[in-house]
Protein backbone atom coordinates (compact mmCIF):
# COMPACT_ATOMS: atom_id res chain seq x y z
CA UNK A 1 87.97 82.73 69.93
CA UNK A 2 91.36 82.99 71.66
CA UNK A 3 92.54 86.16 69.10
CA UNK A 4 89.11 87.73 70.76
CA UNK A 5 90.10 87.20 74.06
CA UNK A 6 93.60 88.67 73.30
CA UNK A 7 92.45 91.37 71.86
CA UNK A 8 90.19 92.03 74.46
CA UNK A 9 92.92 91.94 77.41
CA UNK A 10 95.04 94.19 75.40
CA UNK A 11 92.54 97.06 74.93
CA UNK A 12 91.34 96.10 78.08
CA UNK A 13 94.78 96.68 79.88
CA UNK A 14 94.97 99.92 77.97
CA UNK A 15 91.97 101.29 79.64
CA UNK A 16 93.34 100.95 82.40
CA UNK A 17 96.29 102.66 81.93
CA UNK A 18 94.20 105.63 80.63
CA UNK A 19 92.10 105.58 83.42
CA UNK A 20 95.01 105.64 85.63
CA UNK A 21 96.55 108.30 84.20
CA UNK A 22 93.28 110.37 84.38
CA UNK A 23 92.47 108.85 87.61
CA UNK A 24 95.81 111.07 88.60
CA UNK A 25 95.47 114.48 86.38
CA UNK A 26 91.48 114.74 87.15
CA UNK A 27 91.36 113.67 91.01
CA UNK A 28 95.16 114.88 92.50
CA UNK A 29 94.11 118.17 92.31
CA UNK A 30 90.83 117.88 93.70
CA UNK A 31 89.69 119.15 97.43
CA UNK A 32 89.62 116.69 100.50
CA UNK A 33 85.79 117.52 100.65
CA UNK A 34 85.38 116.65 96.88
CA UNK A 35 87.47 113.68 97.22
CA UNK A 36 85.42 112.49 100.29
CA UNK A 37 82.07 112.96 98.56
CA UNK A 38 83.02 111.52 95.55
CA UNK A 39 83.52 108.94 97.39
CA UNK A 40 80.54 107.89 99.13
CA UNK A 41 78.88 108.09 95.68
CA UNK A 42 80.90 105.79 94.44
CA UNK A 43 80.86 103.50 97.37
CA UNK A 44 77.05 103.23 97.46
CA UNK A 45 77.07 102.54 93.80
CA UNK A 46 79.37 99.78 93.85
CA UNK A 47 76.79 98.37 96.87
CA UNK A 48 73.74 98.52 94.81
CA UNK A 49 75.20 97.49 91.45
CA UNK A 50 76.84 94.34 92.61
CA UNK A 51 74.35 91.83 94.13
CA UNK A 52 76.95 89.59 94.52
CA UNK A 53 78.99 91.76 96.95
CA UNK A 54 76.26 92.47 99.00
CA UNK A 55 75.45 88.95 99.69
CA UNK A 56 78.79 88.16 100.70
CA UNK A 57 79.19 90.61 102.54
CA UNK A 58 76.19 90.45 104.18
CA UNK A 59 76.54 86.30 104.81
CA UNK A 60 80.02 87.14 106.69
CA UNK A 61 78.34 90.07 108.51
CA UNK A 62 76.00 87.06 109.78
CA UNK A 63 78.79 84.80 110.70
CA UNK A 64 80.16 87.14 113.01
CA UNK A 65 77.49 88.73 114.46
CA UNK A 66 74.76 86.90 114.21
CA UNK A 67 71.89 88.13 116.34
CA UNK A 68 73.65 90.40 117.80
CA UNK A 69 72.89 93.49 115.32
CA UNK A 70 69.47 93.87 113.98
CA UNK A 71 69.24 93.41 109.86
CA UNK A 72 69.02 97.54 109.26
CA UNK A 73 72.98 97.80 111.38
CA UNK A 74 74.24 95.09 109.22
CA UNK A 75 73.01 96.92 106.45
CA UNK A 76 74.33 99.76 107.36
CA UNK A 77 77.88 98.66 107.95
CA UNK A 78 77.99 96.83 104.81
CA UNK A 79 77.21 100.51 102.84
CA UNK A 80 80.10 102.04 105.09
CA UNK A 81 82.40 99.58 104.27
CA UNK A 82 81.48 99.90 100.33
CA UNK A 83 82.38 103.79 100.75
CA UNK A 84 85.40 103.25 102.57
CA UNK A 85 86.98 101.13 99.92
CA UNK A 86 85.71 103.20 97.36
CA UNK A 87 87.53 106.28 99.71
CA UNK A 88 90.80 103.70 100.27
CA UNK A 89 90.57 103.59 96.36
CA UNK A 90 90.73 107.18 95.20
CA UNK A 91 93.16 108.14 97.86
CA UNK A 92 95.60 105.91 96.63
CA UNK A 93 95.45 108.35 93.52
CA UNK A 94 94.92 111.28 95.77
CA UNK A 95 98.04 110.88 98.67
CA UNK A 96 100.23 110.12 94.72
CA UNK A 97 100.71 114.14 94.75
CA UNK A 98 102.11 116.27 97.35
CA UNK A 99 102.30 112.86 99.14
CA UNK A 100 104.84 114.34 102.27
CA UNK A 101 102.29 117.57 102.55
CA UNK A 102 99.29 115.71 102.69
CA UNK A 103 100.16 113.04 104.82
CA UNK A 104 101.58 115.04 107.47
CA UNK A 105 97.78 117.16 107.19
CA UNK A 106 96.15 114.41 107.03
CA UNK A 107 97.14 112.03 109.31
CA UNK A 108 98.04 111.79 112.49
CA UNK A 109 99.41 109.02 114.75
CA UNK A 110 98.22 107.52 118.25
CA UNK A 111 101.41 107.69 119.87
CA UNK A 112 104.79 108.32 118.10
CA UNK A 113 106.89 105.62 116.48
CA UNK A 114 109.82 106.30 118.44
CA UNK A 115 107.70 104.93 121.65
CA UNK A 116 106.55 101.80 119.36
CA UNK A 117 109.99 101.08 117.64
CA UNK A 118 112.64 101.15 120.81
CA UNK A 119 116.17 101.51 120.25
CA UNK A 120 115.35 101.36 116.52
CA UNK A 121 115.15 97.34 116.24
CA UNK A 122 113.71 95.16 113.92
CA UNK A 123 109.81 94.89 113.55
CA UNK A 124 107.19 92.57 111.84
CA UNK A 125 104.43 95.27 111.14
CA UNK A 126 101.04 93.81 110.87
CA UNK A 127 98.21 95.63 108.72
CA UNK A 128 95.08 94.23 106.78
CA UNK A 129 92.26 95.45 105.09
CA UNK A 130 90.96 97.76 107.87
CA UNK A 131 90.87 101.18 106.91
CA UNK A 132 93.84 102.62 104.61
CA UNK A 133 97.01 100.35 104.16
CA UNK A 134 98.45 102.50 101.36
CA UNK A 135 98.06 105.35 103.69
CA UNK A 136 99.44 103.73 106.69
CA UNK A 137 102.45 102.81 104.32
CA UNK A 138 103.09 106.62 104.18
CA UNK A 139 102.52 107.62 107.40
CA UNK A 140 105.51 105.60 109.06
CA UNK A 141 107.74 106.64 106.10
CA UNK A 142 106.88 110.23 106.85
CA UNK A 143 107.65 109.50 110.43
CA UNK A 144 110.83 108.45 109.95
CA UNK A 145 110.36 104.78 109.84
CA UNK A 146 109.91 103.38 106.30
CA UNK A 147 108.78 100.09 105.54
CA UNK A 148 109.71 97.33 103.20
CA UNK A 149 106.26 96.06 102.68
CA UNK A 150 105.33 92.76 100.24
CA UNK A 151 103.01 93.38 97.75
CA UNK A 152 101.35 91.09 95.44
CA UNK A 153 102.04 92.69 91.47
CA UNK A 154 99.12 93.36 89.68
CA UNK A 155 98.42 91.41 86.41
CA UNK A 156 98.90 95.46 84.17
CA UNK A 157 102.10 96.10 84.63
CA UNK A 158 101.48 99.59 83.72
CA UNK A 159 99.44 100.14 86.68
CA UNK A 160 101.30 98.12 88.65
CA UNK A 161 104.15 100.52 88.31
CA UNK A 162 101.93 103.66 88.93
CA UNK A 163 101.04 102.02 92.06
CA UNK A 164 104.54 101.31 92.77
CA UNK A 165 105.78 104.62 92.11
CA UNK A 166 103.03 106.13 94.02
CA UNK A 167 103.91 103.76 96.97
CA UNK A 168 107.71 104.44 97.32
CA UNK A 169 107.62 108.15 97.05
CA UNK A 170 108.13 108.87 100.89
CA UNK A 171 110.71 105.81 101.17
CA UNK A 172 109.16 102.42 101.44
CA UNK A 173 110.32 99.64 99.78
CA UNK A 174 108.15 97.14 97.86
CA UNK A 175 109.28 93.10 98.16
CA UNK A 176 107.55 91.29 95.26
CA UNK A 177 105.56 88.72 96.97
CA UNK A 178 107.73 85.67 95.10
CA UNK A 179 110.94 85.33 97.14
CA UNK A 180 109.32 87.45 99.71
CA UNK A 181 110.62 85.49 102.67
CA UNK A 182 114.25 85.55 101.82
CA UNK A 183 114.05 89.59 101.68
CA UNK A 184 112.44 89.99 104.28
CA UNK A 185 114.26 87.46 106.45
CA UNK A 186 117.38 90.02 104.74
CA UNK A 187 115.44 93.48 105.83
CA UNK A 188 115.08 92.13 109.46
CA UNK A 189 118.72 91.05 109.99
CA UNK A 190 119.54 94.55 108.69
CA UNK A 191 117.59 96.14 111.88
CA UNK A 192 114.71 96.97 109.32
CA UNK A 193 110.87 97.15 109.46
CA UNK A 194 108.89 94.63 107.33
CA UNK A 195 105.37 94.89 106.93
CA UNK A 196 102.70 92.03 105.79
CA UNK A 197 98.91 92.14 105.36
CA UNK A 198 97.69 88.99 106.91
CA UNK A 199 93.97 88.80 106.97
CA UNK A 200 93.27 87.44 103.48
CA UNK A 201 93.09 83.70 102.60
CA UNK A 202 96.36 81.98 101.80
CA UNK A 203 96.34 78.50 100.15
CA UNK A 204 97.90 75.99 102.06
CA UNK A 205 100.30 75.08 99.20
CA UNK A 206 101.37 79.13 99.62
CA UNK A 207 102.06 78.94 103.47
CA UNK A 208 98.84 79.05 104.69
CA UNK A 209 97.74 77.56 108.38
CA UNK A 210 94.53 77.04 109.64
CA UNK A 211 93.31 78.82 112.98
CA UNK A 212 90.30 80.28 114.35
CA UNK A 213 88.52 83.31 112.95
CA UNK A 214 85.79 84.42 114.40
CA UNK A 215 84.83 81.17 116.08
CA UNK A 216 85.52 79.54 112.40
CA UNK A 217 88.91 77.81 111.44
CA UNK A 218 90.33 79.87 108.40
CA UNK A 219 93.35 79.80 106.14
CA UNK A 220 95.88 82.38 107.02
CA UNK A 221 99.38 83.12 106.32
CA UNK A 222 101.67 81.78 108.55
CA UNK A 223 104.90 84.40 107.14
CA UNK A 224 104.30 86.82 109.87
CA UNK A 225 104.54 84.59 113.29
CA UNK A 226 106.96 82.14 111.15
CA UNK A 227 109.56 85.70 110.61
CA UNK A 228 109.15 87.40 114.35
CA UNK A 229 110.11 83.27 115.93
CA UNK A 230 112.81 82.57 113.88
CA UNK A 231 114.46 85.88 113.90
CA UNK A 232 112.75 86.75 118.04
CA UNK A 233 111.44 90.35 116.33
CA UNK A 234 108.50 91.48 118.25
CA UNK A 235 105.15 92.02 116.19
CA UNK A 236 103.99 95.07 115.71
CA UNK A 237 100.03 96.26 114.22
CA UNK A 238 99.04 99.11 113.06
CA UNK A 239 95.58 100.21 111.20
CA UNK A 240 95.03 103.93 109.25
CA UNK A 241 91.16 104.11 110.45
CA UNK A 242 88.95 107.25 108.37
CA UNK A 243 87.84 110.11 110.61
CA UNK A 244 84.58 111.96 109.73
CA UNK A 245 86.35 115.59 108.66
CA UNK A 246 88.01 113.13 106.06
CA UNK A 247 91.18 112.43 108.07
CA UNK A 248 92.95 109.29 109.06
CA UNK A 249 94.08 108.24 112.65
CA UNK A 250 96.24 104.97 113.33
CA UNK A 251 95.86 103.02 115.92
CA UNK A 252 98.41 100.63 117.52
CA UNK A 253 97.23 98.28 119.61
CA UNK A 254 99.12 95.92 121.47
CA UNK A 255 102.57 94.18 120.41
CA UNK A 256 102.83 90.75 120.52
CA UNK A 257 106.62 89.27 121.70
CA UNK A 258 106.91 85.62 120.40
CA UNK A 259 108.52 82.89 122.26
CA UNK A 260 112.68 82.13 122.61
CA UNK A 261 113.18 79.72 119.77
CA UNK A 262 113.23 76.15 120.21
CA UNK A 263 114.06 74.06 116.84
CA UNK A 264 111.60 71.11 118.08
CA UNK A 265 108.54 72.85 118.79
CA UNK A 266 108.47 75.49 115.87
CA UNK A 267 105.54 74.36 114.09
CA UNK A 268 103.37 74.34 117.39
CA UNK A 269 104.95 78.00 118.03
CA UNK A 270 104.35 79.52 114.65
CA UNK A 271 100.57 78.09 115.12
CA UNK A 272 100.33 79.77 118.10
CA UNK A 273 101.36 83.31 117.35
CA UNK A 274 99.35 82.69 114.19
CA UNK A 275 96.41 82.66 116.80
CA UNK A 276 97.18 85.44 118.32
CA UNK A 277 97.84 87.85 115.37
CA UNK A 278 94.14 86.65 114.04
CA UNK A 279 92.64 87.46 117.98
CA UNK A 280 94.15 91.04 117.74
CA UNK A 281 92.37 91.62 114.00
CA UNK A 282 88.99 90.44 115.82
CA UNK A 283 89.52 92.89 118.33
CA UNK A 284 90.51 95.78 115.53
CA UNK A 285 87.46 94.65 113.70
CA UNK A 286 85.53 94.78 116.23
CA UNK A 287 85.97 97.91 117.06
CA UNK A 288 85.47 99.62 113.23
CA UNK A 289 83.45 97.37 111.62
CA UNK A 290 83.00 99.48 108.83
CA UNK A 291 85.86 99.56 107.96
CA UNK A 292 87.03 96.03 106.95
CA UNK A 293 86.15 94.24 103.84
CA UNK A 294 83.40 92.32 104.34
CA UNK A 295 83.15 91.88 100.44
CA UNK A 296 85.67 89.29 100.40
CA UNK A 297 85.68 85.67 100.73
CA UNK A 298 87.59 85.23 104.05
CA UNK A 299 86.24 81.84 104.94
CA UNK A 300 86.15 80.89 101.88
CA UNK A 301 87.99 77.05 102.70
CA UNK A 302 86.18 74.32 104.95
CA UNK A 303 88.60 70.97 106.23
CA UNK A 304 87.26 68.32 105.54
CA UNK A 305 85.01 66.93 109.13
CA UNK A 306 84.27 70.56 109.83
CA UNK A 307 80.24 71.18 109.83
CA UNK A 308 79.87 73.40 106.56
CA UNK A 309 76.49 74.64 107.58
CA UNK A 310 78.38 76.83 110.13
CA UNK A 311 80.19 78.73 106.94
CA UNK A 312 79.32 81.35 104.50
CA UNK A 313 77.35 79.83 101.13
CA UNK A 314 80.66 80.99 99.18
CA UNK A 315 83.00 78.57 101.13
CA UNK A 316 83.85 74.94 99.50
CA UNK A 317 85.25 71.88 100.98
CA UNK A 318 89.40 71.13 100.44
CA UNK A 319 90.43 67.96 99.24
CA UNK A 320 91.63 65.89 102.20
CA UNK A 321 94.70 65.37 100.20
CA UNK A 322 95.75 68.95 100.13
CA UNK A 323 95.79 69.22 103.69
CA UNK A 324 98.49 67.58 106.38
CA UNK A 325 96.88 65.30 108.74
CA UNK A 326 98.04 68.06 111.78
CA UNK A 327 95.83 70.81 110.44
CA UNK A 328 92.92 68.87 109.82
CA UNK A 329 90.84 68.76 113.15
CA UNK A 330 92.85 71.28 115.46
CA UNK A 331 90.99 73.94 117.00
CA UNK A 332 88.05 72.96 114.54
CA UNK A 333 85.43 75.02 116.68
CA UNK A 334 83.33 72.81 117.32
């Protein structure tokens, strides 16, 4: 049985190595338009063929909303958001060639980054799953302000260096998510630009805090408030939202300046920037819901004492052991 399931990873891995490589001869040269449709075919495909996205996307539709959209928006929002990952998806592929060219047709910026960045400091720069972050990636680089962002590598490392190679063509810099901190602690002290996708679960193990979400306490990564208070680097936030003629705009909503360090209250600090940076993705949400994930399991942990009929069916109780007594029953929601 194990030689099977070898041999299945290998030819498995190789697939997707072909289809990478395909991905990039057949769709590169392609039209915006053709691109864009392509798109929304595959997006509603992927909703109706997988049950099991739909449902959990739907039950965190519910969590946030509640009665406050009718069944037929939720619906609707959940299709967008299928055809804007499915868009998020082939662009990756698409921006690979003529990357400079296209971004500077494609995109444009709310206000330019010398206004945001002043006197060329250091900056924590805040994405998530909102729109295009591989896009947005290319977009300050073309600007004149690359990134060193953290990336998580994929388990092929064949596509993992397509994607790599595809990501630093205009400048950026990828930090391997092991040893992250220590890079990027590096990259700040050098007066540069880090950037950190923060609205995914993080184990608590892995750095991981929990603060409200949405009215629900969530695990989140605590890297981004921890890096801007030990360092004092303001927080920046930026999100590569899809226009209808099939370009991108990014927004830049408010900065957030953490508080002078103080050695004895870090912990309380760090939790409280935390806070904030999950307040300001509300807000972003909010305001383009189709455009987040709502696919993935974002609530996905309950503390134990927390009421688990207020979370999604997907979430699962933590052991009590995994979690320090501190972050058990703060700002619990209820």
């Amino acid at each position: 049985m194990a030689r099977k399931v070898s041999w299945f990873k290998r030819l498995r891995k190789r697939a997707e190595v072909g289809l990478a490589r395909a991905g990039r001869v057949l769709l590169t040269p392609l039209p915006r338009g053709a691109i864009l449709l392509l798109a929304r075919v595959l997006g509603s495909a992927g909703y109706w063929c997988s049950g099991q996205l739909r449902a959990i996307g739907r039950a965190n539709l519910d969590l946030v909303y509640g009665d406050q959209l009718s069944s037929a928006e939720k619906t609707r929002i959940l299709k967008q958001s299928c055809r804007t990952f499915a868009l998020v998806a082939l662009d990756s592929i698409w921006f690979s060639s003529d990357t400079v060219e296209r971004t500077k047709c494609w995109v444009s910026l709310e206000k330019p980054l010398e206004e945001v960045f002043k006197n060329g400091k250091a900056a924590v720069c805040l994405t998530g799953h909102l729109g295009n972050w591989e896009v947005l990636g290319h977009a300050a680089a073309v600007a004149g302000f690359p990134l060193a962002s953290v990336a998580t590598p994929l388990k092929n490392p064949a596509v993992d260096e397509f994607l790599r190679r595809a990501r630093e063509t205009t400048g950026q810099t990828i930090i391997e998510r092991t040893g992250a901190v220590r890079a990027m602690l590096q990259a700040l002290r050098r007066g540069g630009r880090v950037a950190l996708l923060l609205d995914q679960n993080t184990q608590i193990n892995e750095g991981g805090i929990f603060v409200d979400f949405f009215g629900l306490p969530a695990t989140v990564s605590a890297a981004g408030a921890s890096l801007a208070y030990r360092t004092g680097t303001d927080i920046f936030f930026g999100f590569c939202i899809p226009q209808p003629d099939g370009s991108y705009r990014v927004r830049i909503p408010r900065s957030i300046t953490p508080p002078p360090y103080d050695r004895k209250h870090v912990d309380e600090a760090v939790r409280k920037v935390t806070q904030e940076i999950c307040s300001v993705y509300e807000d972003e949400i909010r305001a383009c819901p189709e455009c987040w994930l709502w696919m993935y399991k974002r609530w996905k942990h309950v503390r134990p004492g927390d009421a688990r009929n207020r979370y999604p069916f997907y979430s699962s109780e933590l052991d009590a052991h995994l979690i320090p007594p501190s972050y058990r029953y703060e700002n619990s929601g209820h």
